[in-house]
Protein backbone atom coordinates (compact mmCIF):
# COMPACT_ATOMS: atom_id res chain seq x y z
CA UNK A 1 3.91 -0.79 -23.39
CA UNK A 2 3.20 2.46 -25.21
CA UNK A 3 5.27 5.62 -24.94
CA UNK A 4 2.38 7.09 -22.69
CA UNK A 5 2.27 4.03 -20.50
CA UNK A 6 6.55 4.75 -20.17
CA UNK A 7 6.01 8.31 -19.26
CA UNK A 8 3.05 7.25 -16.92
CA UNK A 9 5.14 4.75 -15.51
CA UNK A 10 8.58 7.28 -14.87
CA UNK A 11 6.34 9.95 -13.56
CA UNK A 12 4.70 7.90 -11.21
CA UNK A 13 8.16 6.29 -10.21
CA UNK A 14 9.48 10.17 -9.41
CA UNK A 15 5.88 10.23 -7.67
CA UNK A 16 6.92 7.54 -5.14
CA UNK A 17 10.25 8.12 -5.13
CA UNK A 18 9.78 12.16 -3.63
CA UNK A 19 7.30 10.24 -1.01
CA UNK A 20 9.97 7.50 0.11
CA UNK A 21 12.12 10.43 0.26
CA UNK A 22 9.86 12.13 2.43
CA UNK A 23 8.83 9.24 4.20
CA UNK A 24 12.96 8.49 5.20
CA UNK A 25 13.62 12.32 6.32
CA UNK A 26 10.67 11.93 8.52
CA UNK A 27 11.94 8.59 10.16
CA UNK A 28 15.40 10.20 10.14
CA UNK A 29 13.83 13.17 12.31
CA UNK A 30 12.02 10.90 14.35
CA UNK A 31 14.84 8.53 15.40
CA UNK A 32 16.97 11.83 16.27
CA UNK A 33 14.38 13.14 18.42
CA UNK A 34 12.86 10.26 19.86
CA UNK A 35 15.39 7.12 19.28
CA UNK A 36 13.99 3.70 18.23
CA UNK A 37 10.85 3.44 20.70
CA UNK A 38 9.09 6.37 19.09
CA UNK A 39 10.38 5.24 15.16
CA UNK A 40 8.84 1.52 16.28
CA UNK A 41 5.56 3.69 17.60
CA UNK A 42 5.49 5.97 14.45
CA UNK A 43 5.83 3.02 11.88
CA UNK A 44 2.92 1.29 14.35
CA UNK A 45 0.62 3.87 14.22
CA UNK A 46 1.48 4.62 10.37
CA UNK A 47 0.29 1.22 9.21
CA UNK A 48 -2.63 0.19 11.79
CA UNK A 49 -4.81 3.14 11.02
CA UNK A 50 -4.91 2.45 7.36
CA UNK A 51 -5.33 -1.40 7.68
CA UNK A 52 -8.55 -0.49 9.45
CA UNK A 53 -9.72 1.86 6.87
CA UNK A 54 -9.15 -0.53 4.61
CA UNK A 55 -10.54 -3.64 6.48
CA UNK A 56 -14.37 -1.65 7.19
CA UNK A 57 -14.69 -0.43 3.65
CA UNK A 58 -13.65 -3.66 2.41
CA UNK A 59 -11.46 -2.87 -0.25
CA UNK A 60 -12.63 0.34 -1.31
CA UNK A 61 -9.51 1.90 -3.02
CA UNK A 62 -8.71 -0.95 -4.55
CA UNK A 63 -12.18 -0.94 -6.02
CA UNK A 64 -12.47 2.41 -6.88
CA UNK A 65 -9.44 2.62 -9.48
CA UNK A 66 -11.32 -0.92 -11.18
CA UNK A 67 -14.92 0.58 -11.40
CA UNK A 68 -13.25 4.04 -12.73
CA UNK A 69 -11.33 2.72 -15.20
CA UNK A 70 -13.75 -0.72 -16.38
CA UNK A 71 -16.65 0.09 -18.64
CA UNK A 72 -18.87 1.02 -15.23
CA UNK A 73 -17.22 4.51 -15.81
CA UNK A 74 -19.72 5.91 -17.32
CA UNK A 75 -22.41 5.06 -14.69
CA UNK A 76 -23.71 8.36 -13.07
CA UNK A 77 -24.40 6.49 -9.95
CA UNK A 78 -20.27 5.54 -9.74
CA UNK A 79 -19.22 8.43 -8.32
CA UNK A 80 -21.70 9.21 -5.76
CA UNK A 81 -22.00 5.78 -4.50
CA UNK A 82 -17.69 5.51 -4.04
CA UNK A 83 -18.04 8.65 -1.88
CA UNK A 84 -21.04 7.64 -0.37
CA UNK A 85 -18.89 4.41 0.85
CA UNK A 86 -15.72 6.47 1.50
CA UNK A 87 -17.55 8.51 4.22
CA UNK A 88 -19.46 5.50 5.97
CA UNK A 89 -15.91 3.36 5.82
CA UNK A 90 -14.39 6.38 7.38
CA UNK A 91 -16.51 7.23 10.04
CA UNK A 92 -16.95 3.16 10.93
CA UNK A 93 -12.99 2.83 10.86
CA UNK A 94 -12.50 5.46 13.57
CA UNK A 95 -15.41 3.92 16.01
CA UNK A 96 -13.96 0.62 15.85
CA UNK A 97 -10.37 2.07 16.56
CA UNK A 98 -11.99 4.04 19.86
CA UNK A 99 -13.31 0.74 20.67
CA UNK A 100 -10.21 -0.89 20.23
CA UNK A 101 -7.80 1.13 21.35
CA UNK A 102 -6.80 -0.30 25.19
CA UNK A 103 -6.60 -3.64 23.96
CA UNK A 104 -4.23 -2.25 21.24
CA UNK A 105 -2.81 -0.55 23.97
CA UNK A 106 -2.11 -3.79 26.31
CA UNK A 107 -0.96 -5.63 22.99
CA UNK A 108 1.65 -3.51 21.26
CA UNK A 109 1.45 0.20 22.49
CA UNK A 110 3.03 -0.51 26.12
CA UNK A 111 4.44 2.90 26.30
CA UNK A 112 1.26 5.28 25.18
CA UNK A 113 -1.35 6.46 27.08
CA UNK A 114 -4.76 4.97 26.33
CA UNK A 115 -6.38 8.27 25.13
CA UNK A 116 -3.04 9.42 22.72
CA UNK A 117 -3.73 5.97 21.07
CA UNK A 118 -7.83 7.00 21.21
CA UNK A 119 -6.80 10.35 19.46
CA UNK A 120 -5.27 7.89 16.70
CA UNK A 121 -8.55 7.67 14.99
CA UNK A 122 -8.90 10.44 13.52
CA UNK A 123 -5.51 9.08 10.85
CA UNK A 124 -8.33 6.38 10.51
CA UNK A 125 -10.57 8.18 8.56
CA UNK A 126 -8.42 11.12 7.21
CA UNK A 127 -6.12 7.91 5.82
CA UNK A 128 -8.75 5.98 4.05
CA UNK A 129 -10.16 8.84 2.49
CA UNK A 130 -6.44 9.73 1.12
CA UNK A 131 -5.77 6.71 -0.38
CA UNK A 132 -9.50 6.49 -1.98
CA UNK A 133 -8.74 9.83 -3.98
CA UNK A 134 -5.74 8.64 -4.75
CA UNK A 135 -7.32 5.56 -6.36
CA UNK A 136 -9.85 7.81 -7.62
CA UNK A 137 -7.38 9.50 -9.38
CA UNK A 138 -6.17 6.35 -10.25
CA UNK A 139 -8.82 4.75 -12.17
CA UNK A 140 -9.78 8.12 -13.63
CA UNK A 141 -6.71 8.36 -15.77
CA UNK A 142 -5.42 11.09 -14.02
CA UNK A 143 -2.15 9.35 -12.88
CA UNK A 144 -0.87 13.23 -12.04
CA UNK A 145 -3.34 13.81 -9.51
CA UNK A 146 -2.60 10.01 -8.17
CA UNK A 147 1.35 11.57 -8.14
CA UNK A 148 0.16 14.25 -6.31
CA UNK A 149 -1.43 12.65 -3.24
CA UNK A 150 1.53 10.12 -3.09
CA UNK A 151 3.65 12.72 -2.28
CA UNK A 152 1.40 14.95 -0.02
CA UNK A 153 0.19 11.83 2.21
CA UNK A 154 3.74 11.64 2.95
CA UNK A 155 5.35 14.87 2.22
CA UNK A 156 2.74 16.81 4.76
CA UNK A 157 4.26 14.76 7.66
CA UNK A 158 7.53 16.57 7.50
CA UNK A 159 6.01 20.79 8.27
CA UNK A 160 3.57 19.19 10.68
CA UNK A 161 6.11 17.53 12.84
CA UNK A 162 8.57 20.48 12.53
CA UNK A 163 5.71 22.89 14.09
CA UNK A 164 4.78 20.19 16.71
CA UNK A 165 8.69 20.12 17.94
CA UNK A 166 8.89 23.51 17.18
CA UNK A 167 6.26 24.51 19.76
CA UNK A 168 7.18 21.93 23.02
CA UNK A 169 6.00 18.54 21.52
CA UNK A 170 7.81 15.31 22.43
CA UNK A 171 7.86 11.70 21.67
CA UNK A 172 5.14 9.64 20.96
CA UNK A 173 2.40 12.76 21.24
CA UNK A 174 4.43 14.83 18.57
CA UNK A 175 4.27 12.12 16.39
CA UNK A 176 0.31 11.62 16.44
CA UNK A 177 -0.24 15.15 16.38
CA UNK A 178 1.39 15.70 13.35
CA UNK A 179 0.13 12.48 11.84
CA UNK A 180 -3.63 13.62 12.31
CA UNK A 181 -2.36 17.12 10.89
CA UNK A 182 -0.91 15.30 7.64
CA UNK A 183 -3.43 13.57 7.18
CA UNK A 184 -6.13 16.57 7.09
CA UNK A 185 -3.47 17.89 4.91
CA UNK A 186 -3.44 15.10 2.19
CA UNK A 187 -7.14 14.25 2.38
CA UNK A 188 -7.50 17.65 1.59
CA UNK A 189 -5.26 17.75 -1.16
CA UNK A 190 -7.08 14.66 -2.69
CA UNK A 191 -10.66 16.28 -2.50
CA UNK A 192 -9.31 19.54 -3.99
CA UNK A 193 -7.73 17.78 -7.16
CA UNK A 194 -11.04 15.36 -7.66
CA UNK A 195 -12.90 18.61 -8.17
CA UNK A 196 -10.47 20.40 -9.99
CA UNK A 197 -10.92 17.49 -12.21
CA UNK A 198 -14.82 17.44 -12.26
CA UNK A 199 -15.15 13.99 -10.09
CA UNK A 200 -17.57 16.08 -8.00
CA UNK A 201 -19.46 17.55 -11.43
CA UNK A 202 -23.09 16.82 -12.01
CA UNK A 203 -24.35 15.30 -8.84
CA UNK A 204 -27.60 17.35 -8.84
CA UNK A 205 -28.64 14.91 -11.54
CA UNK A 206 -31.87 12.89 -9.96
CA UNK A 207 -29.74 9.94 -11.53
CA UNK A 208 -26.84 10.52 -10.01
CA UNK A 209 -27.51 9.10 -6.68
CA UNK A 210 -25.78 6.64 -4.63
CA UNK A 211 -26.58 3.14 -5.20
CA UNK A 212 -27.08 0.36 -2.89
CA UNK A 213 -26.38 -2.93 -5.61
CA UNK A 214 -23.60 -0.99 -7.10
CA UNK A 215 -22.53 -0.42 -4.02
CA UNK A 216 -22.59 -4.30 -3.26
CA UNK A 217 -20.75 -4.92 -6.71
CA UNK A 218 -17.82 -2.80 -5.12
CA UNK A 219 -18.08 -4.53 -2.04
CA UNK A 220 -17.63 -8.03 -3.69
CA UNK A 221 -14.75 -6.89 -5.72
CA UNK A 222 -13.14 -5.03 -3.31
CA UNK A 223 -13.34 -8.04 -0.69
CA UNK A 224 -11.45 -10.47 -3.29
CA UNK A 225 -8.79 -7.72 -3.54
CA UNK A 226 -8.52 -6.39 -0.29
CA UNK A 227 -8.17 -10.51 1.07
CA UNK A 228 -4.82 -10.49 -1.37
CA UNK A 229 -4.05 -6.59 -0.32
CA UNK A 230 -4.16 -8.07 3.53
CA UNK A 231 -2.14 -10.97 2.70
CA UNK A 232 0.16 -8.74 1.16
CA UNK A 233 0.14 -6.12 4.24
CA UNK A 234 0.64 -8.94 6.10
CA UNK A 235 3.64 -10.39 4.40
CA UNK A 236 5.02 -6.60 4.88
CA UNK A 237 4.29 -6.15 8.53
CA UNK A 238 3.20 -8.88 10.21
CA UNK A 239 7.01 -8.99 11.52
CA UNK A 240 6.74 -5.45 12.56
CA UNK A 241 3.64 -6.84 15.21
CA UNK A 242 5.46 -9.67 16.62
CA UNK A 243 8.41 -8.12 17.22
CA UNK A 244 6.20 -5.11 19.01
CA UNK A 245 4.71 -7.84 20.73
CA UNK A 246 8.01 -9.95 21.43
CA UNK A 247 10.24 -7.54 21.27
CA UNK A 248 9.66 -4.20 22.03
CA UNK A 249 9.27 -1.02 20.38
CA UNK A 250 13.14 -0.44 20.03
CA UNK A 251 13.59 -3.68 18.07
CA UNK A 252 10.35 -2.79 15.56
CA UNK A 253 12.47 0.96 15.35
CA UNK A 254 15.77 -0.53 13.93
CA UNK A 255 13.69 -3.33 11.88
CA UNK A 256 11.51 -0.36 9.95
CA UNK A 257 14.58 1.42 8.88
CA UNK A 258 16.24 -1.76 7.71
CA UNK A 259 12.95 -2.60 6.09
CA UNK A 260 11.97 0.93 4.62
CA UNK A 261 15.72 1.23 3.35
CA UNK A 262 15.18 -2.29 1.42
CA UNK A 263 12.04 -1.65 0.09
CA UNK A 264 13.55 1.71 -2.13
CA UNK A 265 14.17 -1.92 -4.12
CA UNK A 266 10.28 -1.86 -4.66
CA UNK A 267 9.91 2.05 -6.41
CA UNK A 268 10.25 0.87 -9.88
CA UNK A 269 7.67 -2.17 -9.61
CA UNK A 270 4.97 -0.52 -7.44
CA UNK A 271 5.31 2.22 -10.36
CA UNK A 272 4.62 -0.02 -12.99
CA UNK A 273 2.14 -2.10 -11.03
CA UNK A 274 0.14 1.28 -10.09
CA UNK A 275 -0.03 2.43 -14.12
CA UNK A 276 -0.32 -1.19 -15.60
CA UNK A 277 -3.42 -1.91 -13.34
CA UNK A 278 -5.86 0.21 -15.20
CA UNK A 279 -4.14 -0.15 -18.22
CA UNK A 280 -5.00 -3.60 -17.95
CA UNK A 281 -8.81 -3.44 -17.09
CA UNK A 282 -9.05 -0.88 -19.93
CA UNK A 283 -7.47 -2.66 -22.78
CA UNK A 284 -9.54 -6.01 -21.95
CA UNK A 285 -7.56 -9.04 -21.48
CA UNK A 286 -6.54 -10.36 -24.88
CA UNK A 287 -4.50 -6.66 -25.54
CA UNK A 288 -3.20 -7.31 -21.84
CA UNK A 289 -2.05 -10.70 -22.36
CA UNK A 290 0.59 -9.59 -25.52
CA UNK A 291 1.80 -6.24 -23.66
CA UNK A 292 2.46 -8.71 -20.08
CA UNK A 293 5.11 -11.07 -21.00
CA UNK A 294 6.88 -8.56 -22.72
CA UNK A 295 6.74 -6.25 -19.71
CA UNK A 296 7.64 -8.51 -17.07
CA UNK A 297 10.80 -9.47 -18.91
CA UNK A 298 12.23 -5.73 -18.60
CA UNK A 299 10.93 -5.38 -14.80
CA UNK A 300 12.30 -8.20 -13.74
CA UNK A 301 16.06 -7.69 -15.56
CA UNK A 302 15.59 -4.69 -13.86
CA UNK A 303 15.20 -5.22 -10.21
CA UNK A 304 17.75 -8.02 -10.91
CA UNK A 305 20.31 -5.33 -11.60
CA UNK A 306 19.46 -3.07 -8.95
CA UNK A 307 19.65 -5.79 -6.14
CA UNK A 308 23.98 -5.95 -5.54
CA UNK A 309 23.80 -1.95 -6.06
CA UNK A 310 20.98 -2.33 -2.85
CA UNK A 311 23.05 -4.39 -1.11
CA UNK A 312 25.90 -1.81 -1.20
CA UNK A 313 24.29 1.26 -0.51
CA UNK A 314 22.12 -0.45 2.74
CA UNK A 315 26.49 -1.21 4.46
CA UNK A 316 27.27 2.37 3.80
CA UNK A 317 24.08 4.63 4.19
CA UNK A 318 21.88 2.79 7.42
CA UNK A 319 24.99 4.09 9.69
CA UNK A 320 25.69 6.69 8.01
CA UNK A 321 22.45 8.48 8.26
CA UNK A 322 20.79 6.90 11.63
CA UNK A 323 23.89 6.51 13.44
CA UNK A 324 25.75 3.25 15.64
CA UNK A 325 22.20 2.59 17.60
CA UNK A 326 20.86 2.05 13.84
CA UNK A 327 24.00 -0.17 12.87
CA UNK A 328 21.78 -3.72 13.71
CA UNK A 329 19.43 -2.76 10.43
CA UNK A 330 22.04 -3.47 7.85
CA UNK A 331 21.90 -7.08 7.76
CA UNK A 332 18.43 -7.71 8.20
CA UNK A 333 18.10 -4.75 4.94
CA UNK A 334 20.29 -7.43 2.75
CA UNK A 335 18.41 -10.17 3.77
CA UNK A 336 15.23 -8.10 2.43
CA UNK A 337 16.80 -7.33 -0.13
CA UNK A 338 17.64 -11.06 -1.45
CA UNK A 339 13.60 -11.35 -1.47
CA UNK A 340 12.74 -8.26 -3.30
CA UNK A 341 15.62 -9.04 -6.44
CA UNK A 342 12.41 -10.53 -8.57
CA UNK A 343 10.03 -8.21 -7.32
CA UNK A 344 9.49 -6.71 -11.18
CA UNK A 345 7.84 -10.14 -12.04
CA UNK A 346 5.67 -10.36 -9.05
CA UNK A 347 4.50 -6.21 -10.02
CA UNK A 348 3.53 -7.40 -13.56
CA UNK A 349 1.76 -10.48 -12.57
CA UNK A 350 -0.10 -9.01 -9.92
CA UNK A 351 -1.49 -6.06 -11.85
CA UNK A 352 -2.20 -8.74 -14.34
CA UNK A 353 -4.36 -11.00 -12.88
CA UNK A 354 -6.39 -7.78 -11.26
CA UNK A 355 -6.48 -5.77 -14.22
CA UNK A 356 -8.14 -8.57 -16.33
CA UNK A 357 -10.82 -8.98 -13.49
CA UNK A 358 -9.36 -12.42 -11.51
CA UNK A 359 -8.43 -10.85 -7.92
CA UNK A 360 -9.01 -13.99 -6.05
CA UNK A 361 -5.72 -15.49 -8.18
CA UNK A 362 -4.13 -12.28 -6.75
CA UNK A 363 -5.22 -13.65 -3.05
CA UNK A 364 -4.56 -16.94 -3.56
CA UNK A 365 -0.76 -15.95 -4.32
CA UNK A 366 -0.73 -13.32 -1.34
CA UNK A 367 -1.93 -16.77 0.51
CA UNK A 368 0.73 -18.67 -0.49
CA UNK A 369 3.24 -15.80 0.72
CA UNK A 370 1.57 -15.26 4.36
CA UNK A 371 1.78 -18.94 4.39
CA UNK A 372 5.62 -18.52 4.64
CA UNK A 373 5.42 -15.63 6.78
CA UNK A 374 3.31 -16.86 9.61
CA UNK A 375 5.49 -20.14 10.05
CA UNK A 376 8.85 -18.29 9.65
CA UNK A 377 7.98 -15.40 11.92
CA UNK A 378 6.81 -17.80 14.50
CA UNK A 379 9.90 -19.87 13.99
CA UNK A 380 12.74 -17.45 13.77
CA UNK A 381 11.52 -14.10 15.67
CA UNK A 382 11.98 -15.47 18.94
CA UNK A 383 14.92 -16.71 18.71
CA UNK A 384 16.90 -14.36 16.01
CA UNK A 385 14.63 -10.82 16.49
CA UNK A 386 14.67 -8.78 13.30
CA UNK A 387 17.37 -11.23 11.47
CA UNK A 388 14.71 -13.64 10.91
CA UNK A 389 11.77 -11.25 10.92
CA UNK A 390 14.06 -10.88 7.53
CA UNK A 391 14.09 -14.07 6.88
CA UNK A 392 10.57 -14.57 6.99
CA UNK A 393 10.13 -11.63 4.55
CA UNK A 394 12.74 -12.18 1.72
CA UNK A 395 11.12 -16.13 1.61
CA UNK A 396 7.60 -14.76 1.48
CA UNK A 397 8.69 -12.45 -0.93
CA UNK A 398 10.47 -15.42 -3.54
CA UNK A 399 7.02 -17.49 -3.08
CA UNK A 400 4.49 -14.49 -3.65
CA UNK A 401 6.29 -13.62 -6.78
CA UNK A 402 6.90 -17.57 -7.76
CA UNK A 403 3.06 -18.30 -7.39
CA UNK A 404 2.23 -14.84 -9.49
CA UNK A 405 4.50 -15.60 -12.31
CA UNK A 406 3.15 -18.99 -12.74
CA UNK A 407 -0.42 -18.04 -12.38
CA UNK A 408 0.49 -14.81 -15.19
CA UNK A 409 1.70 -17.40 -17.23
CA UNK A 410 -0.81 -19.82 -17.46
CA UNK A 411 -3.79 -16.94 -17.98
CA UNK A 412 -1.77 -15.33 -20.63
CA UNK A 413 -1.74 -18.16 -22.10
CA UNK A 414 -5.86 -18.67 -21.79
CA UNK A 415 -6.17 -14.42 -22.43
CA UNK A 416 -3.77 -14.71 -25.79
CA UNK A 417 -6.14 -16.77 -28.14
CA UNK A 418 -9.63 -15.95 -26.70
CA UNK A 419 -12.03 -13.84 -28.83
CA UNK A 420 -11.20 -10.01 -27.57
CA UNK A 421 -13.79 -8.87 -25.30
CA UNK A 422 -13.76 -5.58 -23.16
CA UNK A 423 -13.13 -5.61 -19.37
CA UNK A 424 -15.55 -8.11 -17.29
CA UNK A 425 -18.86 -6.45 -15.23
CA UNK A 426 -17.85 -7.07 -11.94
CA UNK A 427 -21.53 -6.84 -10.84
CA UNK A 428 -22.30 -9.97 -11.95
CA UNK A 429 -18.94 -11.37 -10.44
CA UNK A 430 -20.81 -12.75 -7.56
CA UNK A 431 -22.08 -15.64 -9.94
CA UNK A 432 -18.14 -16.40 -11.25
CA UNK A 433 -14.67 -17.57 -9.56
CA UNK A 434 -11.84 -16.03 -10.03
């Protein structure tokens, strides 16, 4: 990897480091003001809003930073046509959360009021357009405006909620209030950087009008990533909703601490996975296949090392900063932990295979992990609660990043002695596998 792709890489590490930060003080304050019900409602309502963003624009984000950085950049129609779908997605995301928000209510909110959980739809929209000018960002080589959002989607949380406490707020309504606060506060943040950086610049242009087929042509690619960026989500937090729906809010509480506290393990690869995605569809594949190898060696020594240091700091910190009622996440955060100690490899590989324009190998490994999940989770949550939501995890975690590596391997293989061609059109990837 160059010395730019380095820096990139350790800026974008601080990046999500300052957010996890933020992101932990926030569950700290929550947990002391609300105890585990409201931390199991806040990580809830955290992760369900975006998943529906992301379901109704299918994929958009993930899209976005592809068509930005691929030889479609220079279309004029790009950028009006990724807003054009930002705004529909959003507005479509928050309808079908009004719609669904009693049975979401009878399912895994038992404690909220049907219209607090209606007021949740605003984070629909205000999330998905966050993360889509982040991705913007992204694929526009402007990694420090990508930094930037990272840290204000999470770091906004922290003011909001100290006004909403500050001023009578309590429980579960603080912590939607200040979500939907944060998250005007980051999408803001997002839309001011894209036109400090000109995204917004020459839309007057009678070409520069949103198109319908290149708006199809994200669609397509975005559905093949988004099916692996589900499977993925779900590998993450399917646990989290069937232990709301098993267990109850206080059980999901001390699982997302011991779950957020093992996933600091995943900093350093989501870093390298969020610079070496781009990197990838710039360079074209045959350039990507001699940096990879190479690259996935170091990540994976790395997270290697880090693991028994993990392991450590989850026996001494999870009491120390939650307190006794918090003392349960410790073993289910080694457990995690165990599962995340190749996750270097499985970074790499993925950014690989969607970098050099084969997402559906990126789905078929997410597959292979929710595989694992689904039967574990069924098998072990009943009986063992958030020990084997853990165990469920750490396996899926070994057989995404198993699958990954092998796939990686055996394209890199392929990529390495093919004539060097630029990055794919993924218009015309409706007519190809992969």
């Amino acid at each position: 990897m160059l010395s730019q792709g380095r820096r990139l890489a350790v800026t974008n590490l601080a990046a999500q480091g300052g957010a996890l930060v933020s992101l932990s003080v926030a569950s700290l304050l929550v947990a002391r003001a609300g105890g585990p019900a409201v931390v199991g409602e806040y990580a809830l309502l955290r992760v369900l809003p975006w998943l529906t963003g992301l379901l109704v624009s299918s994929g958009l984000p993930v899209a976005s930073a592809y068509f930005l950085a691929s030889e479609r950049r220079g279309d004029p129609r790009l950028r009006p046509t990724l807003s054009a779908v930002a705004v529909l997605g959003s507005l479509v995301g928050a309808c079908l959360w009004l719609a669904l928000a009693r049975p979401l209510q009878l399912l895994l909110f038992h404690g909220l009021p049907t219209h607090l959980i209606a007021l949740a739809a605003g984070a629909v929209a205000t999330q998905l357009l966050t993360v889509t000018a982040k991705a913007c960002c992204q694929g526009s080589d402007d990694i420090g405006g990508a930094n930037l959002v990272i840290v204000a989607e999470e770091l906004w949380f922290l003011p909001a909620y100290g006004v909403v406490l500050a001023t009578g707020g309590r429980g579960a309504s603080a912590v939607v209030v200040a979500l939907l606060a944060a998250g005007a506060a980051a999408t803001a943040t997002g839309i001011a950087r894209l036109a400090r950086r000109g995204f917004f610049a020459g839309w007057r242009h009678r070409d520069a009008r949103p198109s319908w087929r290149l708006a199809r042509g994200v669609a397509w690619y975005g559905a093949r990533s988004q099916a692996g960026n589900f499977m993925w989500l779900m590998n993450l937090r399917l646990d989290f909703l069937l232990l709301a729906a098993l267990a109850g809010p206080a059980v999901v509480g001390v699982y997302a601490v011991a779950s957020k506290f093992a996933e600091l393990m995943r900093l350093g690869p989501t870093a390298l996975n969020y610079v070496l995605y781009p990197r990838f569809a710039r360079i074209g594949r045959a350039a990507a296949a001699r940096e990879a190898p190479r690259i996935t060696r170091i990540a994976t020594l790395l997270t290697l090392a880090g693991t028994p240091v993990m392991v450590v700091l989850t026996y001494v910190a999870l009491p120390l900063l939650y307190g006794t009622e918090f003392r349960g996440a410790v073993l289910p955060g080694c457990i995690i932990l165990g599962g995340l100690a190749v996750e270097g490899a499985a970074a790499v590989s993925s950014a690989y295979l969607c970098g050099t324009e084969r997402p559906g190998r990126n789905t078929g490994a997410m597959a292979a992990g929710l595989v694992v999940t689904v039967v574990l989770d069924v098998l072990l949550i009943p009986s063992h609660g958030a020990v084997g939501a853990a165990v469920a995890s750490g396996a899926a975690y070994l057989t995404t990043t198993a699958v990954l590596f092998t796939l990686t391997h055996r394209f890199v293989r392929i990529d390495a002695v093919a004539p060097p061609v630029g990055p794919a059109d993924p218009i015309g990837a409706a007519t190809r596998s992969g």
